[in-house]
C-alpha atoms as a PDB file:
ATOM      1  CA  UNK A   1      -4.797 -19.005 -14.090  1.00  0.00           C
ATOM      2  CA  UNK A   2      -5.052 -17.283 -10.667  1.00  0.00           C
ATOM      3  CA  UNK A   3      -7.518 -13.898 -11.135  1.00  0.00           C
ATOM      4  CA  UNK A   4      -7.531 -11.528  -7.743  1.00  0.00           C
ATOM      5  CA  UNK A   5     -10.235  -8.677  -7.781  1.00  0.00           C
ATOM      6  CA  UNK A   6      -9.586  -4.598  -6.673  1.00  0.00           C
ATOM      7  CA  UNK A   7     -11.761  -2.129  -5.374  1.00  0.00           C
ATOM      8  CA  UNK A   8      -9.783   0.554  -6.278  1.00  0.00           C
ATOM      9  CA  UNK A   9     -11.211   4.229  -4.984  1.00  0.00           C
ATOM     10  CA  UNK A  10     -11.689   6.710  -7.967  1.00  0.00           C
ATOM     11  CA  UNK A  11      -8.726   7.326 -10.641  1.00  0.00           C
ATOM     12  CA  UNK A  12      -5.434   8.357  -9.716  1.00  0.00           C
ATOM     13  CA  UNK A  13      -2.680   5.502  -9.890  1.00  0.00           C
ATOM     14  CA  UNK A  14      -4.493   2.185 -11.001  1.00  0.00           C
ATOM     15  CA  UNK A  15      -2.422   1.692 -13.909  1.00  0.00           C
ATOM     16  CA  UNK A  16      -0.038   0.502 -11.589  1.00  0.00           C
ATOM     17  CA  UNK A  17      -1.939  -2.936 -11.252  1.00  0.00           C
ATOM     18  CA  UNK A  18      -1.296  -3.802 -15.278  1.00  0.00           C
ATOM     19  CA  UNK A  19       1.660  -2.459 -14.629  1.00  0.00           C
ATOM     20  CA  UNK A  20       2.547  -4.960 -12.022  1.00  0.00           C
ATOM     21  CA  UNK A  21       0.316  -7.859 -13.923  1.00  0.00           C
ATOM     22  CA  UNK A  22       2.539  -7.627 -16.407  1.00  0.00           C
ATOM     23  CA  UNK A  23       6.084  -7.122 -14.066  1.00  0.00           C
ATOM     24  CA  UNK A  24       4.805 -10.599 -12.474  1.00  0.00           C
ATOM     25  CA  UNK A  25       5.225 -12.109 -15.984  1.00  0.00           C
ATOM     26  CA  UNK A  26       3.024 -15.098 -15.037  1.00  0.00           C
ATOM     27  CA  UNK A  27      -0.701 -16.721 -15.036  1.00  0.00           C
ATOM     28  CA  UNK A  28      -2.214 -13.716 -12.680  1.00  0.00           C
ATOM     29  CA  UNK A  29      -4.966 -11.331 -13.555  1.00  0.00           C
ATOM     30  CA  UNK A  30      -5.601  -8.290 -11.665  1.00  0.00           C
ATOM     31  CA  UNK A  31      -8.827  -7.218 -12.276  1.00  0.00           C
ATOM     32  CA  UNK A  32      -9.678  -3.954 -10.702  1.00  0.00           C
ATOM     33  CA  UNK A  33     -12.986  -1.838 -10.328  1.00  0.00           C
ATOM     34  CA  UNK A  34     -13.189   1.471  -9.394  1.00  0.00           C
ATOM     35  CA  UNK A  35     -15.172   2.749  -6.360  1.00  0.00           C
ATOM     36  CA  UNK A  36     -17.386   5.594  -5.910  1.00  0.00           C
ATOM     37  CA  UNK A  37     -15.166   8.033  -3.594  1.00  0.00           C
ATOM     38  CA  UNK A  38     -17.380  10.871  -2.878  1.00  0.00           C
ATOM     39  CA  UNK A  39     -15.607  13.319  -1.974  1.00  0.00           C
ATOM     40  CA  UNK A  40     -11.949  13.743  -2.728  1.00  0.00           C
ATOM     41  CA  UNK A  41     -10.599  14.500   0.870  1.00  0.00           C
ATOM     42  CA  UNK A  42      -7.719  12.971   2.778  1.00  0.00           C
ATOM     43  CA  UNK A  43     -10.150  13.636   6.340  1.00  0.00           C
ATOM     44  CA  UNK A  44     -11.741  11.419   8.569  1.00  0.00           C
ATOM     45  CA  UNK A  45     -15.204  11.901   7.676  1.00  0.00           C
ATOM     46  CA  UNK A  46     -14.699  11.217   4.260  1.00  0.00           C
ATOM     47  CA  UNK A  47     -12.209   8.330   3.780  1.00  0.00           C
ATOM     48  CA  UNK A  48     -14.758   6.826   6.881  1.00  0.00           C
ATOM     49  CA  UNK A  49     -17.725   6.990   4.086  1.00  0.00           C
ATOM     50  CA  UNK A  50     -15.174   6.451   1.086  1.00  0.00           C
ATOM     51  CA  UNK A  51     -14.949   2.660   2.753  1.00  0.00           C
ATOM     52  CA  UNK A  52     -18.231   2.306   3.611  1.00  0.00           C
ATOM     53  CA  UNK A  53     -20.038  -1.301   3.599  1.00  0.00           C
ATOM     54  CA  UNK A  54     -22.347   0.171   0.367  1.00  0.00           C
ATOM     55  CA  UNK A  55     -20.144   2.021  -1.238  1.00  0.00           C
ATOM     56  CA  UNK A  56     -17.413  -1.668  -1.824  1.00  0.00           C
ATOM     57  CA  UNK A  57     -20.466  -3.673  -2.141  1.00  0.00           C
ATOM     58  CA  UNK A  58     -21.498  -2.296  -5.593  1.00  0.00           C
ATOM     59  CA  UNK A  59     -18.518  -3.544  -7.072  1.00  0.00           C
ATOM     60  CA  UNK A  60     -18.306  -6.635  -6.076  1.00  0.00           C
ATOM     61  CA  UNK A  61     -20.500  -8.838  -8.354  1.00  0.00           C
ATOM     62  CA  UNK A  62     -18.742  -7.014 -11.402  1.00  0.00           C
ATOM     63  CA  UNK A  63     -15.419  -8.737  -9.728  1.00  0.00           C
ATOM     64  CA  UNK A  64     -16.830 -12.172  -9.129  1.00  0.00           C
ATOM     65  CA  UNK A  65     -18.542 -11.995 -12.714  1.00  0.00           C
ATOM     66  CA  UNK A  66     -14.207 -10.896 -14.149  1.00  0.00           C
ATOM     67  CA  UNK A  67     -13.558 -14.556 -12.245  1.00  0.00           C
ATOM     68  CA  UNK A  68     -11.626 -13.299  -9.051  1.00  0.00           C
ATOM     69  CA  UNK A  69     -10.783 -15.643  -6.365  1.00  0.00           C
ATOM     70  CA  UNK A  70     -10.030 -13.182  -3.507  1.00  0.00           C
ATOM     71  CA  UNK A  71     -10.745  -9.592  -3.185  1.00  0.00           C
ATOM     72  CA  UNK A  72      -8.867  -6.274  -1.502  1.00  0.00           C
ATOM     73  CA  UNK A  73     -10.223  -3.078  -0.670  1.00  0.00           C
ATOM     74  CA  UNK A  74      -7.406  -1.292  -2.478  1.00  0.00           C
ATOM     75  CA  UNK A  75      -7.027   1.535  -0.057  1.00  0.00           C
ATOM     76  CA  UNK A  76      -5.204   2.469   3.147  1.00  0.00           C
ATOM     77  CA  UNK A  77      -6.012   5.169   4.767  1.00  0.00           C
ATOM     78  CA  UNK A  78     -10.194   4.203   4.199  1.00  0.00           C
ATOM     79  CA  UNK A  79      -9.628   0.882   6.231  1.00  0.00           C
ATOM     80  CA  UNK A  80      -7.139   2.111   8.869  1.00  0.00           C
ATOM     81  CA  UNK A  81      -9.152   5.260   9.835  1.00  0.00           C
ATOM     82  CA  UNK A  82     -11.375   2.522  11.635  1.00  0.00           C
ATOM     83  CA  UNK A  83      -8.754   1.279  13.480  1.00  0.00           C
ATOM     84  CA  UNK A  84      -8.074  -1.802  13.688  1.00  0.00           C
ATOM     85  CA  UNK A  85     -10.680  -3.523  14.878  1.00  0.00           C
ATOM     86  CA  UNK A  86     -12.754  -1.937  12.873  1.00  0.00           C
ATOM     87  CA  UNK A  87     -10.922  -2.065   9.671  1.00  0.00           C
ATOM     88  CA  UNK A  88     -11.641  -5.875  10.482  1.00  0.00           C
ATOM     89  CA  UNK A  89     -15.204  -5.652  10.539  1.00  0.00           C
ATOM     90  CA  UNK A  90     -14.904  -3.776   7.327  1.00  0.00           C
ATOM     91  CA  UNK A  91     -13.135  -6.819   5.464  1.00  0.00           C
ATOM     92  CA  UNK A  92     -15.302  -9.361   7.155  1.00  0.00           C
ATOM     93  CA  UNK A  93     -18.655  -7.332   5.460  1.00  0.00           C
ATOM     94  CA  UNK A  94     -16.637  -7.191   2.330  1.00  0.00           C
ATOM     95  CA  UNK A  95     -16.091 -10.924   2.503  1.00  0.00           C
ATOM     96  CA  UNK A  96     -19.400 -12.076   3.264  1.00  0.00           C
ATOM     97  CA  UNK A  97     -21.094  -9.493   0.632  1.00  0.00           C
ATOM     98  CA  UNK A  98     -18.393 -10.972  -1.920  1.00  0.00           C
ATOM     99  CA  UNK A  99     -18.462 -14.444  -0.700  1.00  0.00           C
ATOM    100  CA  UNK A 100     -14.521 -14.811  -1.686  1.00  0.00           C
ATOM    101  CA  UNK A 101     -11.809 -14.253   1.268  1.00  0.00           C
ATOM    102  CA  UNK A 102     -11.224 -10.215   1.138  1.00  0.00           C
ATOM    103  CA  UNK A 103      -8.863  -7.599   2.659  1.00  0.00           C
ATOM    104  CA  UNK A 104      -7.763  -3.811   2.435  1.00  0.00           C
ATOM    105  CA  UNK A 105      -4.207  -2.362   1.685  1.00  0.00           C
ATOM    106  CA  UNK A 106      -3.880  -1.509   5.146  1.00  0.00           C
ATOM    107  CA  UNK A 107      -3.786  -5.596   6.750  1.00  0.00           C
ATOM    108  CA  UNK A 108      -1.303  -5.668   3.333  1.00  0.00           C
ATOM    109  CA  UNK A 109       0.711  -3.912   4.851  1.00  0.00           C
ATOM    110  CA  UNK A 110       0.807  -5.231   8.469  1.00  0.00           C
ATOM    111  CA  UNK A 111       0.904  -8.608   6.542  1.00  0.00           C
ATOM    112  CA  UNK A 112       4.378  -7.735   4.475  1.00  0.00           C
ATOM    113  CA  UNK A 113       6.606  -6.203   7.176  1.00  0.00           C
ATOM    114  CA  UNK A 114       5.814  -9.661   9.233  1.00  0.00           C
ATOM    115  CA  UNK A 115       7.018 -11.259   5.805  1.00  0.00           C
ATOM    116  CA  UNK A 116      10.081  -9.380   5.772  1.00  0.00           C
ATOM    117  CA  UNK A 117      10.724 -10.087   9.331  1.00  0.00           C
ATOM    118  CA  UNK A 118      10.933  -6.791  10.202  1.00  0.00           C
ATOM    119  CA  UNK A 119       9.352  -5.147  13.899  1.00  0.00           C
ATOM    120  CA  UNK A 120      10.486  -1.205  13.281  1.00  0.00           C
ATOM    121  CA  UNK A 121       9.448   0.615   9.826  1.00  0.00           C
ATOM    122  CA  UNK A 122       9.290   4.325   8.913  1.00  0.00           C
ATOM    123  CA  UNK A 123       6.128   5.490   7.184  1.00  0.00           C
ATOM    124  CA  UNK A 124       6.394   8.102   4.233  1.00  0.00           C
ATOM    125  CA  UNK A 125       3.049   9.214   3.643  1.00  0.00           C
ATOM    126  CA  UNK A 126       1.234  11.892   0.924  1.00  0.00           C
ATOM    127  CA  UNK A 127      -1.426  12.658   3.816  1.00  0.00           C
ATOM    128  CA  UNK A 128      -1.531  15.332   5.953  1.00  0.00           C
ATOM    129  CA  UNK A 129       0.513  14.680   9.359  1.00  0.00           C
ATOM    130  CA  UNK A 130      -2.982  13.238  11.363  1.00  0.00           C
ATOM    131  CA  UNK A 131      -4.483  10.910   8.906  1.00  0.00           C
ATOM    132  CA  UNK A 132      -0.775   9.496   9.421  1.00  0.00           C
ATOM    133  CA  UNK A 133      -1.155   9.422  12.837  1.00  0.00           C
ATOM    134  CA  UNK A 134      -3.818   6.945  11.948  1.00  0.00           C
ATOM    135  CA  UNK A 135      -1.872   4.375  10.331  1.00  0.00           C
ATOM    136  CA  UNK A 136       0.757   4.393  12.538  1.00  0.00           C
ATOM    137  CA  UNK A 137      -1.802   3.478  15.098  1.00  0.00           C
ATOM    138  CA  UNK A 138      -3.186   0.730  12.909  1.00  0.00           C
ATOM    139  CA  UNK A 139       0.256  -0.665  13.105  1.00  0.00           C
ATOM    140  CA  UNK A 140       1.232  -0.371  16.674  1.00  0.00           C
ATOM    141  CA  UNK A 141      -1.828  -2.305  16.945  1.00  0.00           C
ATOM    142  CA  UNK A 142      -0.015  -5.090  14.790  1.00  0.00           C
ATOM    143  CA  UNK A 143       2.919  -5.348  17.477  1.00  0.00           C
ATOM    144  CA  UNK A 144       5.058  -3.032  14.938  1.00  0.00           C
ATOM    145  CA  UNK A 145       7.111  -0.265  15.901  1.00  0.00           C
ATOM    146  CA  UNK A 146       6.987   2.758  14.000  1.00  0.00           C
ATOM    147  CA  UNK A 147       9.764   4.909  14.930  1.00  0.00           C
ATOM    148  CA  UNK A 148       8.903   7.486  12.307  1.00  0.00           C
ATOM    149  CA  UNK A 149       5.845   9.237  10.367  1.00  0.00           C
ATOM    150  CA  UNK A 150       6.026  11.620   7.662  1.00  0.00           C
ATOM    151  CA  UNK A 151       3.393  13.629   6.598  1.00  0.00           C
ATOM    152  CA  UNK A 152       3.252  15.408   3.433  1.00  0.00           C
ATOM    153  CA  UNK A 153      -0.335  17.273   3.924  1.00  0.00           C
ATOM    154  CA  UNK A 154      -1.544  16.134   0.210  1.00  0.00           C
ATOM    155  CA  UNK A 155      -5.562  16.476   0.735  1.00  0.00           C
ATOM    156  CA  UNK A 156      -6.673  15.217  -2.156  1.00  0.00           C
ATOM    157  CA  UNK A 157      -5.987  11.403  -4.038  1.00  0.00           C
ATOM    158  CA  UNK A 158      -5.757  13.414  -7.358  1.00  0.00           C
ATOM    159  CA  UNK A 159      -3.403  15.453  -6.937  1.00  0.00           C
ATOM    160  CA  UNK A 160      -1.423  12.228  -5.763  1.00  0.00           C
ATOM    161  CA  UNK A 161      -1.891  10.927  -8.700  1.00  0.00           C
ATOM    162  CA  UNK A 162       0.416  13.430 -10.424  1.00  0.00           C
ATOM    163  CA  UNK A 163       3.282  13.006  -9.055  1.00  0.00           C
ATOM    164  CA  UNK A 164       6.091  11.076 -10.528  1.00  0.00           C
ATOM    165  CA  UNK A 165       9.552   9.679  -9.696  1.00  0.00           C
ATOM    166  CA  UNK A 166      11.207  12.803  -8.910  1.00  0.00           C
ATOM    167  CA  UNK A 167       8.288  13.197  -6.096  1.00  0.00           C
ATOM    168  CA  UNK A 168       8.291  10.223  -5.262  1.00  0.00           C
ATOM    169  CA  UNK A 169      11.701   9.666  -4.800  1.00  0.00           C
ATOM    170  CA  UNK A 170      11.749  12.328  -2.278  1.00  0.00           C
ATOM    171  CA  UNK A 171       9.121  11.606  -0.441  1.00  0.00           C
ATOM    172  CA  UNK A 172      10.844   8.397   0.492  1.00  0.00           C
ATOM    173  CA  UNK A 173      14.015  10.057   1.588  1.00  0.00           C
ATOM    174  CA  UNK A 174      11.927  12.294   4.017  1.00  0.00           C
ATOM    175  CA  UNK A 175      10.307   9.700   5.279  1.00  0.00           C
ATOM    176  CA  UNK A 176      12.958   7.279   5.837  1.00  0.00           C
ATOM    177  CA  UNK A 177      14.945   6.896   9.306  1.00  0.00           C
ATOM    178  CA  UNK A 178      18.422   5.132  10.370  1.00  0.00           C
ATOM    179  CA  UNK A 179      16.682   3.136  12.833  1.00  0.00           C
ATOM    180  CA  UNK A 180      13.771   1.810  10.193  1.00  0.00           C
ATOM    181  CA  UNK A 181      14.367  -1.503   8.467  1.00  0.00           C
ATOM    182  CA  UNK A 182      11.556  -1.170   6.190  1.00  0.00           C
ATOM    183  CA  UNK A 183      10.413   1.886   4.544  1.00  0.00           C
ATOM    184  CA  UNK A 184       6.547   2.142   4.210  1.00  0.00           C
ATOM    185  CA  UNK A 185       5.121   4.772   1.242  1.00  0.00           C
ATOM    186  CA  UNK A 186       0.813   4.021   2.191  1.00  0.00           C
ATOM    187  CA  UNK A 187      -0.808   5.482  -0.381  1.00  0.00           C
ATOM    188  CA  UNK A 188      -2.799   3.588  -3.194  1.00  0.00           C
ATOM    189  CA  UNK A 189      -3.196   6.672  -5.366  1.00  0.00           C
ATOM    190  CA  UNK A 190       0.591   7.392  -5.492  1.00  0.00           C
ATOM    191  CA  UNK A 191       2.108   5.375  -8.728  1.00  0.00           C
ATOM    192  CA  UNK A 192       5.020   3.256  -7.429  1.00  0.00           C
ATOM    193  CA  UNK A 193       5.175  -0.049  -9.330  1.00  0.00           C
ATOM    194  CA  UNK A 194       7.847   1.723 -12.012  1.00  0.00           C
ATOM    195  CA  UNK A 195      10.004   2.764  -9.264  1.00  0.00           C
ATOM    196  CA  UNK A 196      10.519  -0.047  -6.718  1.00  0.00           C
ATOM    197  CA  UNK A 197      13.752  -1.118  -7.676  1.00  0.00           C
ATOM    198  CA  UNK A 198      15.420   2.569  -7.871  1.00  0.00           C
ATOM    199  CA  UNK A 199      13.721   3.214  -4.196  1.00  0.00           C
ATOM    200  CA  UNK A 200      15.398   0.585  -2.733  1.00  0.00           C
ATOM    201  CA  UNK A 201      18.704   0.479  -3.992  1.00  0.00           C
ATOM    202  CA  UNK A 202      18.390   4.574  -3.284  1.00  0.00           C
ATOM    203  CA  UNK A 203      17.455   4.029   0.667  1.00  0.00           C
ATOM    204  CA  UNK A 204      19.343   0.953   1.057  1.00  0.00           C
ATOM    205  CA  UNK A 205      16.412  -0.910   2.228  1.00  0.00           C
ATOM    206  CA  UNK A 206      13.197  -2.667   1.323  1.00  0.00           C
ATOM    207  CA  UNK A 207      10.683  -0.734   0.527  1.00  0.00           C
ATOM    208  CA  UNK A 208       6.947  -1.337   0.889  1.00  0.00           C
ATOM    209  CA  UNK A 209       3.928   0.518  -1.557  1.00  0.00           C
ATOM    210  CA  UNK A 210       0.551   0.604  -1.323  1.00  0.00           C
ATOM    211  CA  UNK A 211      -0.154  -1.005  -4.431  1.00  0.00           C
ATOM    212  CA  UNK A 212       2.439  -3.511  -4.392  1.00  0.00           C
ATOM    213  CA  UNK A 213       1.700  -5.145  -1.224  1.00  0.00           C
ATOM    214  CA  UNK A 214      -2.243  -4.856  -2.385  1.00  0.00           C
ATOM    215  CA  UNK A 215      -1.786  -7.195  -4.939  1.00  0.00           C
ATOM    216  CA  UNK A 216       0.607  -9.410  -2.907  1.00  0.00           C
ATOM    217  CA  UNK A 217      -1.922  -9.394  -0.482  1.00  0.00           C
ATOM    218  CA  UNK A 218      -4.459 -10.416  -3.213  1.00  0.00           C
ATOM    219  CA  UNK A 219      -1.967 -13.121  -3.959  1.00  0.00           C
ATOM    220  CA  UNK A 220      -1.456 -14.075  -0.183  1.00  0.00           C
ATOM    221  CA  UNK A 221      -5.336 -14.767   0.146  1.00  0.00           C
ATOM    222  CA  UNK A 222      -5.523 -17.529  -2.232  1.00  0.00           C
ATOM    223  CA  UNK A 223      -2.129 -19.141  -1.953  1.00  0.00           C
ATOM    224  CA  UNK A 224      -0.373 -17.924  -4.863  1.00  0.00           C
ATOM    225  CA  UNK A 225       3.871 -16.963  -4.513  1.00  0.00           C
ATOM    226  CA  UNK A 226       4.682 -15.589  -7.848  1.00  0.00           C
ATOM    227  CA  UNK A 227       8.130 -13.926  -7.632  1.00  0.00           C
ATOM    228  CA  UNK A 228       8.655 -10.873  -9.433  1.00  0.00           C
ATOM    229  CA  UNK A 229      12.540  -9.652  -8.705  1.00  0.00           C
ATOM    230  CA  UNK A 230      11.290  -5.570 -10.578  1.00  0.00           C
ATOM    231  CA  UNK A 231       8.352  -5.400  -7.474  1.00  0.00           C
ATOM    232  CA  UNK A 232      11.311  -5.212  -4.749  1.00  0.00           C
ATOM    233  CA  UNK A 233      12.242  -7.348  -2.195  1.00  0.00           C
ATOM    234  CA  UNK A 234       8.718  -8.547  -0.867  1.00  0.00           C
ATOM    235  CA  UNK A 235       8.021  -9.980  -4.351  1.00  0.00           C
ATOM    236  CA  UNK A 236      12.075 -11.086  -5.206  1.00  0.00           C
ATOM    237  CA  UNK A 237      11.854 -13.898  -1.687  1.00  0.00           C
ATOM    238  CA  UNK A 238      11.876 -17.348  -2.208  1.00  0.00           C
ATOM    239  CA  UNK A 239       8.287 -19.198  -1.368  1.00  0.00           C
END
């Protein structure tokens, strides 16, 4: 039994994480706690206190007492508005408060384009166009090339949370670009588990979530491959 712990920011699309405990078909719990947000805001100053050091610490011990071996900050865009060095100081707190190895969705993501061996990806985000500008930032700062950035000006994580595959779908068609090999949709409070397969095979490319390459993250930092051919190609590769 391999257990990874979340600390997941308010309600919106956590489901997703049974979802894909269940997709994985295997000996993995995902157990998740939710995070004090604050206020509901895609904006710098609040995703910068949404991931602050106090705010992840009080979940931690409930995490470590659910068993978890690792734990992720399940969140982009409140690790890579710190940039990247300091969305690295943010996981290093979070792994010394937690005394288990730790992340954030964001280094999940840097993390699973170098698995696919991709260098150019297209992001296909729900925030508005300059809290994208962020992450594509965080990545150049990963040595990959992001040769496009939507921005879909959704301010708030809730209203995120509604949409559904019709929304979805779309917002990975106006995101995506010929010269992309990897398609990147960032946002942990947008449900995507259901529709990884369909988003591929519809852009003809792999296509990376925010909550699917959290938990392969999760499964990354303790040294667990568990192939799962219904979470797209990043879960369907051989160890």
């Amino acid at each position: 039994m391999t257990a990874v712990g979340f600390l997941y920011p308010g309600h919106s699309a956590e489901d997703d994480y049974p979802r894909i405990e269940t997709l994985l078909d295997s000996d993995v719990r995902l157990p998740l706690v939710h995070t004090d947000i604050g206020e509901d805001a895609h904006r710098l100053d609040a995703l910068l206190e949404m991931g602050s050091a106090p705010r992840l610490a009080a979940g931690v011990e409930e995490l470590r007492l659910a068993g978890a071996e690792a734990v992720v900050w399940a969140c982009t865009s409140g690790s890579f508005v710190l940039g990247w060095d300091g969305a690295h100081e943010q996981v290093r707190t979070l792994a010394l408060t937690a005394g288990l190895p730790a992340s954030s969705t964001s280094f999940a993501f840097a993390h699973a384009v170098r698995e696919l061996g991709a260098t150019r990806v297209a992001i296909a985000a729900t925030y508005p166009q300059d809290v994208a500008a962020y992450f594509t930032d965080f990545l150049k700062s990963s040595d990959i090339e992001v040769v496009a950035a939507h921005g879909s000006g959704i301010i708030t994580a809730a209203e995120v949370g509604t949409w559904g595959r019709d929304e979805v779908l779309a917002l990975a068609r106006a995101g995506d670009h010929p010269d992309a090999e990897v398609v990147l949709l960032p946002d942990t409070a947008l449900h995507t588990a259901e529709h990884l397969p369909e988003l591929e095979e519809v852009l003809g490319k792999p296509v990376l979530t925010a909550n699917q390459v959290t938990v392969w993250e999760g499964l990354r930092l303790v040294e667990r491959r568990v192939r799962g051919p219904k979470l797209g190609t990043l879960f369907s590769r051989r160890p």
